[in-house]
Protein backbone atom coordinates (compact mmCIF):
# COMPACT_ATOMS: atom_id res chain seq x y z
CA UNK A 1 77.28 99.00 107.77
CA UNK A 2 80.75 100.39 107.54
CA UNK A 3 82.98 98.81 104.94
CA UNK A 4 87.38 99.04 104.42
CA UNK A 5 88.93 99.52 100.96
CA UNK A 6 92.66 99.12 101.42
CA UNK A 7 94.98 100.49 98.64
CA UNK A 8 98.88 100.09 98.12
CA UNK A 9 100.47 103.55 97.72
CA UNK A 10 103.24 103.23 95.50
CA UNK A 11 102.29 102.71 91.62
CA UNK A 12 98.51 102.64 93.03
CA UNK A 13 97.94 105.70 94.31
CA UNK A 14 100.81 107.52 93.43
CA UNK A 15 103.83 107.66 90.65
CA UNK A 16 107.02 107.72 92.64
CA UNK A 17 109.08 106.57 90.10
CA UNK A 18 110.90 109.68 88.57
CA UNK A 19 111.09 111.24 92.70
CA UNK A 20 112.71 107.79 93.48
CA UNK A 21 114.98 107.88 90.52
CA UNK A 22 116.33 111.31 91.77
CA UNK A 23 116.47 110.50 95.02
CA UNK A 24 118.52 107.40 94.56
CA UNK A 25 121.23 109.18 91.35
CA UNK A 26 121.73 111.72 94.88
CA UNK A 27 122.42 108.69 97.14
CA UNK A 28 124.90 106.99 94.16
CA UNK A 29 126.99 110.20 93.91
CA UNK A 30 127.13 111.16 97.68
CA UNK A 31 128.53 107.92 98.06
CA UNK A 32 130.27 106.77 95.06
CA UNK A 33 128.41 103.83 93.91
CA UNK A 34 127.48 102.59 90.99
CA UNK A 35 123.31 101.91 91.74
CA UNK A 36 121.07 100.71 89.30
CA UNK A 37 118.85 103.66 89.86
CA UNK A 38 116.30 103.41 87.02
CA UNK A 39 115.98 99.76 87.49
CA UNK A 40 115.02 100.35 91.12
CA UNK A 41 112.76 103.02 90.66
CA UNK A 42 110.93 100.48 88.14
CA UNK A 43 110.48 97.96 90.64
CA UNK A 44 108.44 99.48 93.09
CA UNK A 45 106.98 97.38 95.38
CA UNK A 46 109.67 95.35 97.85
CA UNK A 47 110.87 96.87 101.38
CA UNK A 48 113.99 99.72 100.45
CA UNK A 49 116.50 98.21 101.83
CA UNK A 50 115.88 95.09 99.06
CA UNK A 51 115.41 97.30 96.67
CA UNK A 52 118.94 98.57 97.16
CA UNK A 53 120.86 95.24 97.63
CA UNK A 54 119.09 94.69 94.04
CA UNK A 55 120.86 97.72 92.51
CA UNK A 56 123.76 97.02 93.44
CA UNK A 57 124.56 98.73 96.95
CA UNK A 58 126.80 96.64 99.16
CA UNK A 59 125.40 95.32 102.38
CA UNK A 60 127.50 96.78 105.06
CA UNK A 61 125.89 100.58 103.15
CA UNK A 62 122.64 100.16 103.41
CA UNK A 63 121.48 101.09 106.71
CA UNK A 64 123.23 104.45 105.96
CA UNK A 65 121.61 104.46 102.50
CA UNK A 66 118.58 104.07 103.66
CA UNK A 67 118.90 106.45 106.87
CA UNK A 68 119.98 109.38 104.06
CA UNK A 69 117.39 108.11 101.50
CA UNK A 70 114.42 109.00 104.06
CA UNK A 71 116.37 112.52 104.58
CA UNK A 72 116.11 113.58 101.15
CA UNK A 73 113.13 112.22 99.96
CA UNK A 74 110.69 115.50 101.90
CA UNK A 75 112.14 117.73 98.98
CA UNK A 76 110.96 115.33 96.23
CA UNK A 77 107.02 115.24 97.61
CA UNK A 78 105.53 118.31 95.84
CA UNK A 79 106.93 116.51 92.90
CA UNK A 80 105.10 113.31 92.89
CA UNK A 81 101.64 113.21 90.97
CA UNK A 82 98.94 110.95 91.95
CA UNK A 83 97.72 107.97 89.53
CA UNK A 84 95.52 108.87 86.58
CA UNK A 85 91.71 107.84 88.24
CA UNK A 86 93.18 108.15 91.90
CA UNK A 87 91.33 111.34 93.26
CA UNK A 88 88.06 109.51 91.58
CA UNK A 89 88.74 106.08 92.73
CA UNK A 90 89.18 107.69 96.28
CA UNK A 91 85.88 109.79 96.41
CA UNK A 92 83.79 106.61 94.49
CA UNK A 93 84.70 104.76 97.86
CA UNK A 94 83.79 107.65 100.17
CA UNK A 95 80.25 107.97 98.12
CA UNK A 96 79.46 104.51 98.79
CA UNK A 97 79.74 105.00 102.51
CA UNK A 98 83.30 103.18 102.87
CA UNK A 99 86.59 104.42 104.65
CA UNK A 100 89.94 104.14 102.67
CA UNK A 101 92.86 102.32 104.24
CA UNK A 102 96.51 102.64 103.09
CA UNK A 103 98.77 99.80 103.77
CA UNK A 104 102.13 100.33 102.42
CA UNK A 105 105.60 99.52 101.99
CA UNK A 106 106.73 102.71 101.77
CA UNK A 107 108.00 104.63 105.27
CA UNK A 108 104.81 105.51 107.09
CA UNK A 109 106.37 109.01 107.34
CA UNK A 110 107.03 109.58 103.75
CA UNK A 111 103.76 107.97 102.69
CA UNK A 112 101.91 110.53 105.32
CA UNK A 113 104.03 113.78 103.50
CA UNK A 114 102.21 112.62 100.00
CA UNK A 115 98.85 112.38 101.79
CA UNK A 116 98.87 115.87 102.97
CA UNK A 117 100.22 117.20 99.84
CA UNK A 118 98.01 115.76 97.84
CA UNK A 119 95.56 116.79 100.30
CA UNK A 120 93.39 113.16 100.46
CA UNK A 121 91.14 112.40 103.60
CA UNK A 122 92.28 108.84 104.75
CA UNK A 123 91.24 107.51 107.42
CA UNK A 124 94.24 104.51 108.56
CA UNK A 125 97.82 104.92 106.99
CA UNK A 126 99.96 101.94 107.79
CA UNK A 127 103.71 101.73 106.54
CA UNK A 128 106.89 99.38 106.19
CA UNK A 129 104.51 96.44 105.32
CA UNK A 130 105.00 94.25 102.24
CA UNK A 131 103.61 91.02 100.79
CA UNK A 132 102.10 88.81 103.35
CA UNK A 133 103.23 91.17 106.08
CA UNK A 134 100.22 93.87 104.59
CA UNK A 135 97.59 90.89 106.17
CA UNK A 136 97.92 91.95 109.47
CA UNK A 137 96.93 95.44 108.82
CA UNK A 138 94.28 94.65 106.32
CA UNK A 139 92.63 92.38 109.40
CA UNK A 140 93.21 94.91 112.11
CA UNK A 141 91.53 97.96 109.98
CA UNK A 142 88.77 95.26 108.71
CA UNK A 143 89.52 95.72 105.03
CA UNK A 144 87.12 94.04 102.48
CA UNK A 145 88.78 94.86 99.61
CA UNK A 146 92.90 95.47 98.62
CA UNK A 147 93.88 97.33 95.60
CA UNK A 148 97.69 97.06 94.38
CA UNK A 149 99.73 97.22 91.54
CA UNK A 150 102.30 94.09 92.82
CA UNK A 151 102.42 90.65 93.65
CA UNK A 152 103.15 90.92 97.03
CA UNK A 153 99.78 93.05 97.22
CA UNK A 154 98.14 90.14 95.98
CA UNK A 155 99.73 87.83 98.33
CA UNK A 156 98.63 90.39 100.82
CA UNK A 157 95.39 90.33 100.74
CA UNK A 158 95.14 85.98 100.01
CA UNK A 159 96.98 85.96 103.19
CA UNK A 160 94.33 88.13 104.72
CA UNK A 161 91.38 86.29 103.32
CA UNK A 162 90.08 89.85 101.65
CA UNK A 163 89.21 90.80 98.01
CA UNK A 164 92.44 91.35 96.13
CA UNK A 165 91.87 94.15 93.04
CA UNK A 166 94.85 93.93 90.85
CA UNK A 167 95.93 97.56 88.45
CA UNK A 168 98.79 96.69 85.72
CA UNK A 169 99.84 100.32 86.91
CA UNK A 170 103.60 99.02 88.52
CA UNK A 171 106.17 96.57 87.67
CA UNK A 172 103.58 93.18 87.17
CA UNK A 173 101.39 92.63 84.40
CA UNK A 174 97.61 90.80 84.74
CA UNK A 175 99.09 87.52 84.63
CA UNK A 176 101.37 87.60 87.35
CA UNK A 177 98.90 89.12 89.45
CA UNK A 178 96.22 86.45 88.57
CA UNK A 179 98.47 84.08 89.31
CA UNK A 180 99.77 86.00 92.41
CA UNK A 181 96.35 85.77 93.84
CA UNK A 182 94.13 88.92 92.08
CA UNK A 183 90.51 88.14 92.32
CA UNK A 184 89.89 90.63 89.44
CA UNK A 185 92.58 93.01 87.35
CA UNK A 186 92.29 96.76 86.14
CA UNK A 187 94.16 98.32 83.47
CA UNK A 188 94.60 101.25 85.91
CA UNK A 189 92.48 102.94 88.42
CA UNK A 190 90.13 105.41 86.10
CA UNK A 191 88.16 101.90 85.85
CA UNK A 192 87.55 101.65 89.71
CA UNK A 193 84.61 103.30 89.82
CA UNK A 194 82.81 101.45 86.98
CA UNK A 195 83.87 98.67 88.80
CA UNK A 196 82.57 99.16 91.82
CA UNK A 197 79.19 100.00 91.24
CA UNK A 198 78.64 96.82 89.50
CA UNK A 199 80.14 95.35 93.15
């Protein structure tokens, strides 16, 4: 019987942070403003275009902002490491028999670059999905299981009456995913396998 592990991408399976924090300092100097850039790159998680409003960039800006965000980000992909446990929490599901589903809020484009950089076999990428807008996916791909680092992954998978597997790898700590909706919290994802086979 074929079973669905979803994972987030962003502070899951990968650390975008510093790539996002360079990408963004480009986007405040080509066009003057004063972004929060850090700050955004810490809170990982939300759609881009929030993100932005959050640091700072003026309304009107950010469909530009965003259009010249996706343009630069290519040459910041070889850049981007995966997760500490993320190659192992990847094969533990493919030794068990299951497929690996990526639902994420990132640009389906961009989150397809990092997959074939980092060379991973997945076999469903869906992008430009957050918080209760991931339960859609996770029900179309079958998903018995979501793994994310945020509260709107949590909310996620609630909404999509799956398993939600919390990691204190992003921008909200155990409590705020237990609360949020985990089922269960890791420190980070070198404990997924453990985990599983007790599962």
């Amino acid at each position: 019987m074929t079973w669905t592990v979803g994972f987030d991408f962003d502070m899951t399976l990968i650390d975008s942070r510093p790539g996002v924090r360079k990408v963004v300092e480009q986007l405040a100097t080509e066009f003057g403003l004063p972004l929060r850039c850090a700050e955004l790159a810490d809170r990982l998680g939300p759609p881009l275009a929030m993100l932005l409003s959050d640091a700072g960039a003026p309304e009107e800006l950010i469909p530009a902002l965003v259009t010249r965000y996706r343009q630069i980000y290519p040459s910041i992909v070889p850049y981007i490491p995966a997760m500490p446990g993320a190659d192992a929490a990847l094969a533990a599901v493919r030794a068990s028999g299951g497929r690996v589903l990526i639902v994420t809020g990132k640009y389906e484009p961009l989150a397809r670059l990092h997959v074939a950089e980092l060379g991973w076999r997945i076999d469903e990428i869906v992008g430009g999905l957050w918080s209760d807008g991931k339960a859609a996916a996770l029900r179309e791909h079958a998903a018995d299981l979501f793994v994310g680092d945020h509260e709107g992954d949590m909310r996620g998978a609630r909404a999509a009456g799956v398993y939600a597997l919390g990691v204190t790898t992003g921008p909200c700590d155990a409590d705020q995913l237990h609360t949020a909706g985990a089922d269960f919290v890791l420190g980070e994802l070198t404990e997924f396998p453990d985990w599983l086979a007790t599962r």
